[in-house]
N, C-alpha and C. Protein backbone atom coordinates (compact mmCIF):
# COMPACT_ATOMS: atom_id res chain seq x y z
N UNK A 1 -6.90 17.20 7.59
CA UNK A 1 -7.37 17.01 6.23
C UNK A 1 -7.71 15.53 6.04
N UNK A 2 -8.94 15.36 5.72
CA UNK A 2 -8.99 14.24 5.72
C UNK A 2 -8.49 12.98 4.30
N UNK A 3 -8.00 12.28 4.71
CA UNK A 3 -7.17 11.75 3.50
C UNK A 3 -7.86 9.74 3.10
N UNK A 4 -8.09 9.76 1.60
CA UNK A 4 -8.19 8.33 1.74
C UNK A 4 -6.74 7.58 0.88
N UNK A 5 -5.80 7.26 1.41
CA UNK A 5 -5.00 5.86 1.29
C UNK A 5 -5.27 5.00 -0.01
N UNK A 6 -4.48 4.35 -0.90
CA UNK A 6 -5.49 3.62 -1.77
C UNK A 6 -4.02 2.75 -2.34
N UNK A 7 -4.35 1.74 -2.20
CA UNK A 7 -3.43 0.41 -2.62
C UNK A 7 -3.28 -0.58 -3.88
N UNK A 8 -2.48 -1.08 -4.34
CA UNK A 8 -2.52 -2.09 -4.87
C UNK A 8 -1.75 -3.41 -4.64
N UNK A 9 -0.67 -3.11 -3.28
CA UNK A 9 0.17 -4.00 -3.31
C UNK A 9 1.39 -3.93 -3.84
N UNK A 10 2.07 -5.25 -4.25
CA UNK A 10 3.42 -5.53 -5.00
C UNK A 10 2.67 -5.67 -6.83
N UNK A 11 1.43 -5.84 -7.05
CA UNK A 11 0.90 -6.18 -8.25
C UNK A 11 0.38 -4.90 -9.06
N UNK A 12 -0.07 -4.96 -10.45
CA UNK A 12 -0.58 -3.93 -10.75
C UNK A 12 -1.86 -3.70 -10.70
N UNK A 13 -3.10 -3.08 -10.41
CA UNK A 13 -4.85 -2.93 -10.66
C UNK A 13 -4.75 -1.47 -11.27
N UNK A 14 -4.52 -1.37 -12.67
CA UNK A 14 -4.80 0.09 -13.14
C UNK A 14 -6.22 0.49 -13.04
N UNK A 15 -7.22 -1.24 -13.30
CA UNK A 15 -8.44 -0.72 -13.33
C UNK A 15 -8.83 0.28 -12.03
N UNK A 16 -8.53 0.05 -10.98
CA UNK A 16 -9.00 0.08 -9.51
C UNK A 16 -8.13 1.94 -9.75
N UNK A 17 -6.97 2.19 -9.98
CA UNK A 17 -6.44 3.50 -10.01
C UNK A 17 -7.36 4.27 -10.55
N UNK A 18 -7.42 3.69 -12.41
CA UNK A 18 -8.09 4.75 -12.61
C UNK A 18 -9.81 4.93 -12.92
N UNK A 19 -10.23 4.17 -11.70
CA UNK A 19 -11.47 4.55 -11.77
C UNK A 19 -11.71 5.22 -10.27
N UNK A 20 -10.76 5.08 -9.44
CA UNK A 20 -10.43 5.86 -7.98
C UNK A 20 -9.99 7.43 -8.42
N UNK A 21 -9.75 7.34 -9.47
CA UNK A 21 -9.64 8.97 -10.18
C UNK A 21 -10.28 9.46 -10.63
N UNK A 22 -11.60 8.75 -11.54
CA UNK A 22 -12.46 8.89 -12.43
C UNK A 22 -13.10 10.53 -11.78
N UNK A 23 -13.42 11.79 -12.53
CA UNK A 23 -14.34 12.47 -11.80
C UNK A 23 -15.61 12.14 -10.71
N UNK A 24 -16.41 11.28 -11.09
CA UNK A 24 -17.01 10.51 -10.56
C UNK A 24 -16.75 10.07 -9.31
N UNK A 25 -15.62 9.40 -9.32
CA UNK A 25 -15.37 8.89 -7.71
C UNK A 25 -14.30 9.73 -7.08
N UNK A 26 -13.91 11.06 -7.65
CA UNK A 26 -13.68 12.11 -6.96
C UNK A 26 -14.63 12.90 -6.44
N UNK A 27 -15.40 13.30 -6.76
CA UNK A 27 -16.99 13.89 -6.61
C UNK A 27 -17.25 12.98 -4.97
N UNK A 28 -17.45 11.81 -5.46
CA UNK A 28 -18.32 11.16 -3.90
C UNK A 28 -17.14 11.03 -2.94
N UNK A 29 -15.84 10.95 -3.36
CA UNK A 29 -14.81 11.08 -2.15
C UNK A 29 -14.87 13.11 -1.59
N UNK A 30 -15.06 13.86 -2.10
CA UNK A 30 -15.12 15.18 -1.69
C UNK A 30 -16.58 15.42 -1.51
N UNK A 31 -17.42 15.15 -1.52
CA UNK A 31 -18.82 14.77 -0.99
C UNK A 31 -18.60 14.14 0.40
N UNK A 32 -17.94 13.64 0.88
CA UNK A 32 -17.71 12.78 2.16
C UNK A 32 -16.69 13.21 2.77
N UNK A 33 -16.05 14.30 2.29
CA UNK A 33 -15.29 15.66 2.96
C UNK A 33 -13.49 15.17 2.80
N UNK A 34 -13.20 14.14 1.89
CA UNK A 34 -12.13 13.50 1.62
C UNK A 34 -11.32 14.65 0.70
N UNK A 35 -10.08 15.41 1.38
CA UNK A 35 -9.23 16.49 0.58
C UNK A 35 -8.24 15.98 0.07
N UNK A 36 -7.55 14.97 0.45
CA UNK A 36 -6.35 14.30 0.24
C UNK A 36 -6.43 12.45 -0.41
N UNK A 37 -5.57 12.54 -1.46
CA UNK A 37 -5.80 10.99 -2.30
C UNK A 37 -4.24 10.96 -2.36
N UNK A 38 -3.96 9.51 -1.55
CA UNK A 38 -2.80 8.98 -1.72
C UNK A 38 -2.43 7.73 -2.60
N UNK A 39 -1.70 7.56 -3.72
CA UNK A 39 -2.23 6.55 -4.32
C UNK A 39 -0.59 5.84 -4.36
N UNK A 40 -0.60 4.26 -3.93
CA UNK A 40 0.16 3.09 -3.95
C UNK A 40 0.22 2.25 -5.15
N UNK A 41 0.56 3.06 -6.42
CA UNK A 41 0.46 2.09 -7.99
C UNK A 41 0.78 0.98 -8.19
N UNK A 42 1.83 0.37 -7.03
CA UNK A 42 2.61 -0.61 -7.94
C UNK A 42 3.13 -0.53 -8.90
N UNK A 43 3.12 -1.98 -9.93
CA UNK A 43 3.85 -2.04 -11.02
C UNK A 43 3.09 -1.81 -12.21
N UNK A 44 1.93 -0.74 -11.83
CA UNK A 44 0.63 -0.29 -13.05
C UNK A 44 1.54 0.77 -14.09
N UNK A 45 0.92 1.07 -15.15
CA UNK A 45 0.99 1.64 -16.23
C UNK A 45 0.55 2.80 -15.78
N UNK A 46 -0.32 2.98 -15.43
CA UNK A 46 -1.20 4.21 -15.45
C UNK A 46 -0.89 5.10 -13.95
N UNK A 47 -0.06 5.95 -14.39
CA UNK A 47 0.26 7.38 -13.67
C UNK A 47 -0.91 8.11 -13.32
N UNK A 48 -1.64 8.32 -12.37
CA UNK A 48 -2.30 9.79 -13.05
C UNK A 48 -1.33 10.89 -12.38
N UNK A 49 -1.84 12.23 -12.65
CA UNK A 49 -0.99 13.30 -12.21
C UNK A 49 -2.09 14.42 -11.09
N UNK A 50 -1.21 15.49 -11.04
CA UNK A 50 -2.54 16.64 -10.82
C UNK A 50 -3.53 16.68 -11.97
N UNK A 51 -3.59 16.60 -12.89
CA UNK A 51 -4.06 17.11 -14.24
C UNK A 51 -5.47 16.32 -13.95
N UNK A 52 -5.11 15.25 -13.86
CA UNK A 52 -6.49 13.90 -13.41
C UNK A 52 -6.80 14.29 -12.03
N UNK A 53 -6.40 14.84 -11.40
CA UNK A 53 -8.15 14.83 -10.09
C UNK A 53 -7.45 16.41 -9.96
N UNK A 54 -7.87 17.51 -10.53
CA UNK A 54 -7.62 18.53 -10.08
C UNK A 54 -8.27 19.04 -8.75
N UNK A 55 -9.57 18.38 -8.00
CA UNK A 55 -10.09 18.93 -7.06
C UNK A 55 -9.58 18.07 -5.43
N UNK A 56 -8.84 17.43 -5.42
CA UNK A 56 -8.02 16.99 -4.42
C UNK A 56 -6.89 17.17 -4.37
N UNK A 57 -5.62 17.20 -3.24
CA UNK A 57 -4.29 17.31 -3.36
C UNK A 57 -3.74 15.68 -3.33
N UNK A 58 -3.42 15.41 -4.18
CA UNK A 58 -2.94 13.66 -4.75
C UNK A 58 -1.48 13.68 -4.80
N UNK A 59 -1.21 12.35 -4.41
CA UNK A 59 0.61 12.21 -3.97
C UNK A 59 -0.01 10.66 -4.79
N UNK A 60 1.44 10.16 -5.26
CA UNK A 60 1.86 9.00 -6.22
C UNK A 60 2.73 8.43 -6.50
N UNK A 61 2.41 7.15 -5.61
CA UNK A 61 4.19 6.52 -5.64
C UNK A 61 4.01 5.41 -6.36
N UNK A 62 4.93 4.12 -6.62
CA UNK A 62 5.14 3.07 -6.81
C UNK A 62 5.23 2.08 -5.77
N UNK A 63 5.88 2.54 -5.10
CA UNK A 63 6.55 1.63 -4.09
C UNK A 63 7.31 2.29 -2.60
N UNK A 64 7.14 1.78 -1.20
CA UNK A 64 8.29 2.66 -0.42
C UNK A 64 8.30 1.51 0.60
N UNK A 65 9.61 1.68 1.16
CA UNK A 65 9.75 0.35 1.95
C UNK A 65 9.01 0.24 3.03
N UNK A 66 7.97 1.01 3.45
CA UNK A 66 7.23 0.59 4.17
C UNK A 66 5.82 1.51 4.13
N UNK A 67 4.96 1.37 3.90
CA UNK A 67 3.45 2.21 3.51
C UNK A 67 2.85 2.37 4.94
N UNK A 68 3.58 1.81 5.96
CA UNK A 68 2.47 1.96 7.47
C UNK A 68 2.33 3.43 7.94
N UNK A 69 2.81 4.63 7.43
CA UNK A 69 3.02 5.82 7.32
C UNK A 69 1.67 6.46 7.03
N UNK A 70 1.52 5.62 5.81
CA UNK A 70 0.29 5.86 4.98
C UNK A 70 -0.56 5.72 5.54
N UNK A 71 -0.56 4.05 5.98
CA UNK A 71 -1.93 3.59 6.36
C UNK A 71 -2.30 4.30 7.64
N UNK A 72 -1.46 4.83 8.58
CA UNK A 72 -2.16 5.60 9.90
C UNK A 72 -2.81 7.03 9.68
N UNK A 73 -1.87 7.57 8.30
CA UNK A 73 -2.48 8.74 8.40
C UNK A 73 -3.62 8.98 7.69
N UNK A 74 -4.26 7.77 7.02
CA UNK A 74 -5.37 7.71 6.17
C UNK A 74 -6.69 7.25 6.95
N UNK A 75 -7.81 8.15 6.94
CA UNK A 75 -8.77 8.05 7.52
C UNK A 75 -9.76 6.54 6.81
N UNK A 76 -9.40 6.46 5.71
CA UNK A 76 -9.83 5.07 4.63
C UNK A 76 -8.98 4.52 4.10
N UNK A 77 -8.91 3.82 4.35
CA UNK A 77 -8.03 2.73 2.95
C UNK A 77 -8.68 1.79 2.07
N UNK A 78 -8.91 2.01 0.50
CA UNK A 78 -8.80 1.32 -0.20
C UNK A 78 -7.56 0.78 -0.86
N UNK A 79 -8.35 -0.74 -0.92
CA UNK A 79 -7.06 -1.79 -1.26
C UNK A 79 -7.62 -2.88 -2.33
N UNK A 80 -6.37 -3.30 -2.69
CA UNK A 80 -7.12 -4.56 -3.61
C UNK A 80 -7.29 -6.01 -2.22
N UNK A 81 -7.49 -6.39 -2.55
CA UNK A 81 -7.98 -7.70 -2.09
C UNK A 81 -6.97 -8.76 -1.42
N UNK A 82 -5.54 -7.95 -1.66
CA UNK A 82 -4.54 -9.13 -1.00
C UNK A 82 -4.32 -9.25 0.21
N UNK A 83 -4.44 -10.23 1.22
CA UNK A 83 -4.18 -10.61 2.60
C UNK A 83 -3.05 -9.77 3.04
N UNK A 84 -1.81 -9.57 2.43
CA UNK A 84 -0.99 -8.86 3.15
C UNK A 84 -1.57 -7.42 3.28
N UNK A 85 -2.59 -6.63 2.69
CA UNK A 85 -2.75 -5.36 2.39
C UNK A 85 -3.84 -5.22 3.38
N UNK A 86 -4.56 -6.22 3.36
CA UNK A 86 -6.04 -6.52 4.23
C UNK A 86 -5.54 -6.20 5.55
N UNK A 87 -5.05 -7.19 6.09
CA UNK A 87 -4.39 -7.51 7.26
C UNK A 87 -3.53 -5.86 7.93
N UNK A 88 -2.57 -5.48 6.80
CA UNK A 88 -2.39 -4.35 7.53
C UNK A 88 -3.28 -3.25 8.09
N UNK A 89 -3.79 -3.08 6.79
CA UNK A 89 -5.00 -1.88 7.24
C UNK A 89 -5.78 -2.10 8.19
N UNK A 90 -6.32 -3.39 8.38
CA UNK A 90 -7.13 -4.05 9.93
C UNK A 90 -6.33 -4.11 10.87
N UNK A 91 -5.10 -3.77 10.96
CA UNK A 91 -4.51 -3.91 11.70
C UNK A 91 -4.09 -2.35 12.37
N UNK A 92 -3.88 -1.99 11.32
CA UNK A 92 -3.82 -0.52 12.03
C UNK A 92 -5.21 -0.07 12.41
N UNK A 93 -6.43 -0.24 12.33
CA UNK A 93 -7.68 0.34 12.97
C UNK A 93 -8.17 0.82 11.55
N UNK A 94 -7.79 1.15 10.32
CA UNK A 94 -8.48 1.62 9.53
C UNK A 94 -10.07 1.23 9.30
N UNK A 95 -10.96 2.42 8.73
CA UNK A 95 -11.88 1.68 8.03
C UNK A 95 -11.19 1.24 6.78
N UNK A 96 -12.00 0.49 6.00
CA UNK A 96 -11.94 -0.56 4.81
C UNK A 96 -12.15 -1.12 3.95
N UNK A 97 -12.03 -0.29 2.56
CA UNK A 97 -12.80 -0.66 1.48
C UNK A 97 -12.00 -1.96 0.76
N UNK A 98 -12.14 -2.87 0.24
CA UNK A 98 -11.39 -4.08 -0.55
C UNK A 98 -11.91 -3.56 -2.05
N UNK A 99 -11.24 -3.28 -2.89
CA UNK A 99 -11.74 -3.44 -4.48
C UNK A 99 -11.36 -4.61 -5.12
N UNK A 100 -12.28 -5.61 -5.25
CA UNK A 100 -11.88 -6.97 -5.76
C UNK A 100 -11.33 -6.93 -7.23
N UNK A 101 -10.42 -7.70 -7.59
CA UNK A 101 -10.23 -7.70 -9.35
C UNK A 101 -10.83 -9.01 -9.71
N UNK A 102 -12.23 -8.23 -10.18
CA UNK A 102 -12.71 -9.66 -10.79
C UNK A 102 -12.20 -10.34 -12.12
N UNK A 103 -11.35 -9.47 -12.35
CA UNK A 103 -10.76 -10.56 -13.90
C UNK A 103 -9.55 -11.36 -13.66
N UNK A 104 -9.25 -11.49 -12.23
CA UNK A 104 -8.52 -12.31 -11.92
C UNK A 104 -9.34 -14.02 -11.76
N UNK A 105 -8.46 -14.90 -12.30
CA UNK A 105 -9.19 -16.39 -12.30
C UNK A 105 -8.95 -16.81 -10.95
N UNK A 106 -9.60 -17.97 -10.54
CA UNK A 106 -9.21 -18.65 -9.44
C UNK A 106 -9.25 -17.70 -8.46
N UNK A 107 -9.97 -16.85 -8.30
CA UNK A 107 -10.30 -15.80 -7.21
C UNK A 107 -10.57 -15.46 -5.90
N UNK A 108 -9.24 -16.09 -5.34
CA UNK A 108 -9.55 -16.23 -3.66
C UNK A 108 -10.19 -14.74 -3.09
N UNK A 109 -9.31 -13.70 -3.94
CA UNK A 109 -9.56 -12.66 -3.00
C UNK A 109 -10.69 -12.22 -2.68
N UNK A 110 -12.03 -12.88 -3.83
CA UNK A 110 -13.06 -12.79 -3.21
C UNK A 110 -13.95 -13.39 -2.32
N UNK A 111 -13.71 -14.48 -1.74
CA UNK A 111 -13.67 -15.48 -0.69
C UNK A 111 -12.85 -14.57 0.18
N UNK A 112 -11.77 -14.01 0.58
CA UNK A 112 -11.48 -13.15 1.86
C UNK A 112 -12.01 -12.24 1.99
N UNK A 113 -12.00 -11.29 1.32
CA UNK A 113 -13.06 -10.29 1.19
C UNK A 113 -14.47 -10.29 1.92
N UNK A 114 -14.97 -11.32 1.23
CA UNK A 114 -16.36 -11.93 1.29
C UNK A 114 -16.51 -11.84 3.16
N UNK A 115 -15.54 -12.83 3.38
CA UNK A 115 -15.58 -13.57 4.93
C UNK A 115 -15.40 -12.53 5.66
N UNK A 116 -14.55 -11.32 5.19
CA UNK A 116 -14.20 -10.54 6.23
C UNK A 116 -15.23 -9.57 6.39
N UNK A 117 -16.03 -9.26 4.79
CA UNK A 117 -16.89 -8.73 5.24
C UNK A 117 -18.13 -8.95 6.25
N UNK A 118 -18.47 -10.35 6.30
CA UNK A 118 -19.29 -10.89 7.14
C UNK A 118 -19.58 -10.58 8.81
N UNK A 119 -18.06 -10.85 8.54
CA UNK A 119 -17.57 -10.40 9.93
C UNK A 119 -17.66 -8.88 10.44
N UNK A 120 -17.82 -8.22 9.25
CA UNK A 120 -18.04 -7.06 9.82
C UNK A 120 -17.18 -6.02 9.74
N UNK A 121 -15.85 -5.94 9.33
CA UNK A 121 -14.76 -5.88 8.96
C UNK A 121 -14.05 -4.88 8.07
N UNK A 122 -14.82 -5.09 6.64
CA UNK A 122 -14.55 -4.26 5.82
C UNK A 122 -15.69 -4.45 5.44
N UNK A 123 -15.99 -3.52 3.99
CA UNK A 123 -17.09 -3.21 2.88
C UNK A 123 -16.00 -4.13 1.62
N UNK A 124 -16.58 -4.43 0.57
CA UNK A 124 -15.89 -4.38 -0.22
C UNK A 124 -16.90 -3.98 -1.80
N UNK A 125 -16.51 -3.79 -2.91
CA UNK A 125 -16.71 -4.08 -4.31
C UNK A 125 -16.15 -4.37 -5.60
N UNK A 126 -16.44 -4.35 -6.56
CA UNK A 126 -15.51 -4.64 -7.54
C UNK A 126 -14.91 -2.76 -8.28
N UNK A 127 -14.46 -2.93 -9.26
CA UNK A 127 -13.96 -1.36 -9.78
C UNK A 127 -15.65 -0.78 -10.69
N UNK A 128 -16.42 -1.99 -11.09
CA UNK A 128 -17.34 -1.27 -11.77
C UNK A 128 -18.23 -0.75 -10.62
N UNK A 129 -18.72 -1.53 -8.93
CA UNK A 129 -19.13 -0.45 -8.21
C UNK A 129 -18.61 0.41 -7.21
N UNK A 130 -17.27 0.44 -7.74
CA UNK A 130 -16.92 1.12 -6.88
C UNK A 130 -17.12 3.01 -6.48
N UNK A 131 -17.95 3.40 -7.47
CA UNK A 131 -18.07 4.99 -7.10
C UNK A 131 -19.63 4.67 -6.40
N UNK A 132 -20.49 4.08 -6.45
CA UNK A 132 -21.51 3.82 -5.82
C UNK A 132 -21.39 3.43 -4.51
N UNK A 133 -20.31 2.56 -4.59
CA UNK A 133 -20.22 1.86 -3.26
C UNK A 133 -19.63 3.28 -2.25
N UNK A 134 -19.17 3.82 -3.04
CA UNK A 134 -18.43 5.54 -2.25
C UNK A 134 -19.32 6.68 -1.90
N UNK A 135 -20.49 6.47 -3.06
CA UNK A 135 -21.20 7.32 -2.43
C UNK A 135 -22.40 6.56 -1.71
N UNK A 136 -22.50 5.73 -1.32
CA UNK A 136 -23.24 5.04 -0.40
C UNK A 136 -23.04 3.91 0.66
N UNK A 137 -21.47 4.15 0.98
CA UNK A 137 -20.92 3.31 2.43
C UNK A 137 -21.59 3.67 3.55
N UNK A 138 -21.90 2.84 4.31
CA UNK A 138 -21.79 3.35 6.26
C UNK A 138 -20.10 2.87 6.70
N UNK A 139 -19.47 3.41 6.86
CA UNK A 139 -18.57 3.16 7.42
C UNK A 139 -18.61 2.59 8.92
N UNK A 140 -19.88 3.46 9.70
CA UNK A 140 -19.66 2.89 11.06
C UNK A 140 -19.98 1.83 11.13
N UNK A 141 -20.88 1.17 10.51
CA UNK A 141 -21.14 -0.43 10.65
C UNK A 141 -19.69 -1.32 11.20
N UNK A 142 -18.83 -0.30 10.80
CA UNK A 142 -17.43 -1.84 10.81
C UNK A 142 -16.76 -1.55 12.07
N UNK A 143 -16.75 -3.53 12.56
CA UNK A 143 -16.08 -3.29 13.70
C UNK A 143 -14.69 -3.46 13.59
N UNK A 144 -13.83 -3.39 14.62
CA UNK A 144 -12.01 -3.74 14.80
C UNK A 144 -11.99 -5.19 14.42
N UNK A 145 -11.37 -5.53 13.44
CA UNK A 145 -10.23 -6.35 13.95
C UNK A 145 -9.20 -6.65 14.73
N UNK A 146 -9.70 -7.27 15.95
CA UNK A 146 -8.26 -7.37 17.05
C UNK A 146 -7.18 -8.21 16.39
N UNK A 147 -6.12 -7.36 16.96
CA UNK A 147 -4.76 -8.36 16.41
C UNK A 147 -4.71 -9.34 17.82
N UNK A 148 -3.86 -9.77 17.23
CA UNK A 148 -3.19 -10.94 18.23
C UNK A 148 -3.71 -12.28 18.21
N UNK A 149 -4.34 -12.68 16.98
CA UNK A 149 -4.81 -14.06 16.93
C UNK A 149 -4.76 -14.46 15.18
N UNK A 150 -3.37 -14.96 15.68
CA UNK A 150 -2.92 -15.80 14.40
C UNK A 150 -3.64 -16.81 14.29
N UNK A 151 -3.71 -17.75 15.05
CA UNK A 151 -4.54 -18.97 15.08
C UNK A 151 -5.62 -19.23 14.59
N UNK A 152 -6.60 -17.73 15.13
CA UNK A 152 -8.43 -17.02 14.07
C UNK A 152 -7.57 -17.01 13.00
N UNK A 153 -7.12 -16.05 12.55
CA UNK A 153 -6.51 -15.54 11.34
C UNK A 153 -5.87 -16.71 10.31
N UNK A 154 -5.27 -17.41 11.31
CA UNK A 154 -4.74 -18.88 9.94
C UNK A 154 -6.21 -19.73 9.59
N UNK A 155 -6.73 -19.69 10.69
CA UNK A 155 -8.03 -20.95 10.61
C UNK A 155 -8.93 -20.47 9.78
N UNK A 156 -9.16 -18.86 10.08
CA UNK A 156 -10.12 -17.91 8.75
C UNK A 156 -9.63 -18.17 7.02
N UNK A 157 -8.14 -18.16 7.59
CA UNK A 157 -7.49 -18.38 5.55
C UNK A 157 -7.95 -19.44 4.83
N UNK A 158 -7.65 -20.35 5.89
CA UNK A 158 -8.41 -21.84 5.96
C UNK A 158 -9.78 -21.92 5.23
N UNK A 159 -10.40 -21.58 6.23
CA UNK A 159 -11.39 -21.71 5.49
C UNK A 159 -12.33 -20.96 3.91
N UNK A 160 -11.53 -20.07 3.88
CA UNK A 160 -11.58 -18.91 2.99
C UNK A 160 -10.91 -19.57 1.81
N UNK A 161 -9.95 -19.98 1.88
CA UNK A 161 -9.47 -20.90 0.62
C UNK A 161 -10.11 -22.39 0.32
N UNK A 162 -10.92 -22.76 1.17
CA UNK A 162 -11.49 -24.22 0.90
C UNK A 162 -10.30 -25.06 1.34
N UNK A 163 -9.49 -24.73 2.15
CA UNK A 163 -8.45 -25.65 3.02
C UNK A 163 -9.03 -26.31 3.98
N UNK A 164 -10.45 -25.91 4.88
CA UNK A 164 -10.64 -26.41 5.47
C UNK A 164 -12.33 -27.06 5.53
């Protein structure tokens, strides 16, 4: 069954939940043969239930001490934009959607995002395109991120933050 994964981290993005629920971007996730929505709330407000995506089977947590469970058995992962969330999912082989929060100030995460997409990496968008961006990804475009190079990986933050 194919399942997409969907994150927020230790923080809250209700926007990013509930527009990953919206009919709309249920439609283009079951259009792309997606049966299963796993959703990682955090410390958001906004629950949805069965009631909100009746045409997928949806699971809904807060929190679990470790999500790498998730991330292998998810054929996609959407995430927000944080390096620790990035990093895992590239790390496990996932493909890779980033949903940026643009109403966050001082906005690195779109500078990582950005870079990684370059690279080839992930896709990313914000929550307003994000049902577009769903029904019109190539996924194969994206290559692996190899692990094992902290050194790329610190020097990339680097530069991604204007550190370097």
């Amino acid at each position: 069954m194919k399942t997409v994964f969907v994150t927020v981290g230790t923080t809250s993005f209700d926007e990013l939940i509930e527009k990953i629920t919206s009919a709309s971007a249920i439609k283009a996730l079951k259009d792309r043969g997606y049966e299963r929505l796993v959703l990682q709330v955090g410390r958001g407000s906004f629950l949805p239930d069965s009631q909100t995506c009746p045409h997928v089977i949806l699971e809904v947590f807060r929190f679990k001490d470790s999500i790498a469970k998730d991330m292998t058995q998810a054929d996609l992962v959407i995430s927000h934009a944080g390096a620790g969330s990035c990093l895992e999912a590239l790390g496990a082989g996932k493909a890779l959607l980033v949903v940026v929060n643009d109403k966050l100030m001082d906005n690195h995460q779109l500078e990582l995002a950005r870079q990684l997409h370059m690279d080839s990496h992930l896709l990313y968008c914000t929550c307003s395109t994000l049902t577009e961006t769903l029904r019109s990804m190539d996924l194969s475009v994206l290559q692996p991120f190899l692990p094992g190079q902290p050194k790329k990986f610190a020097d990339f933050m680097d530069k991604a933050l204007g550190l370097q």
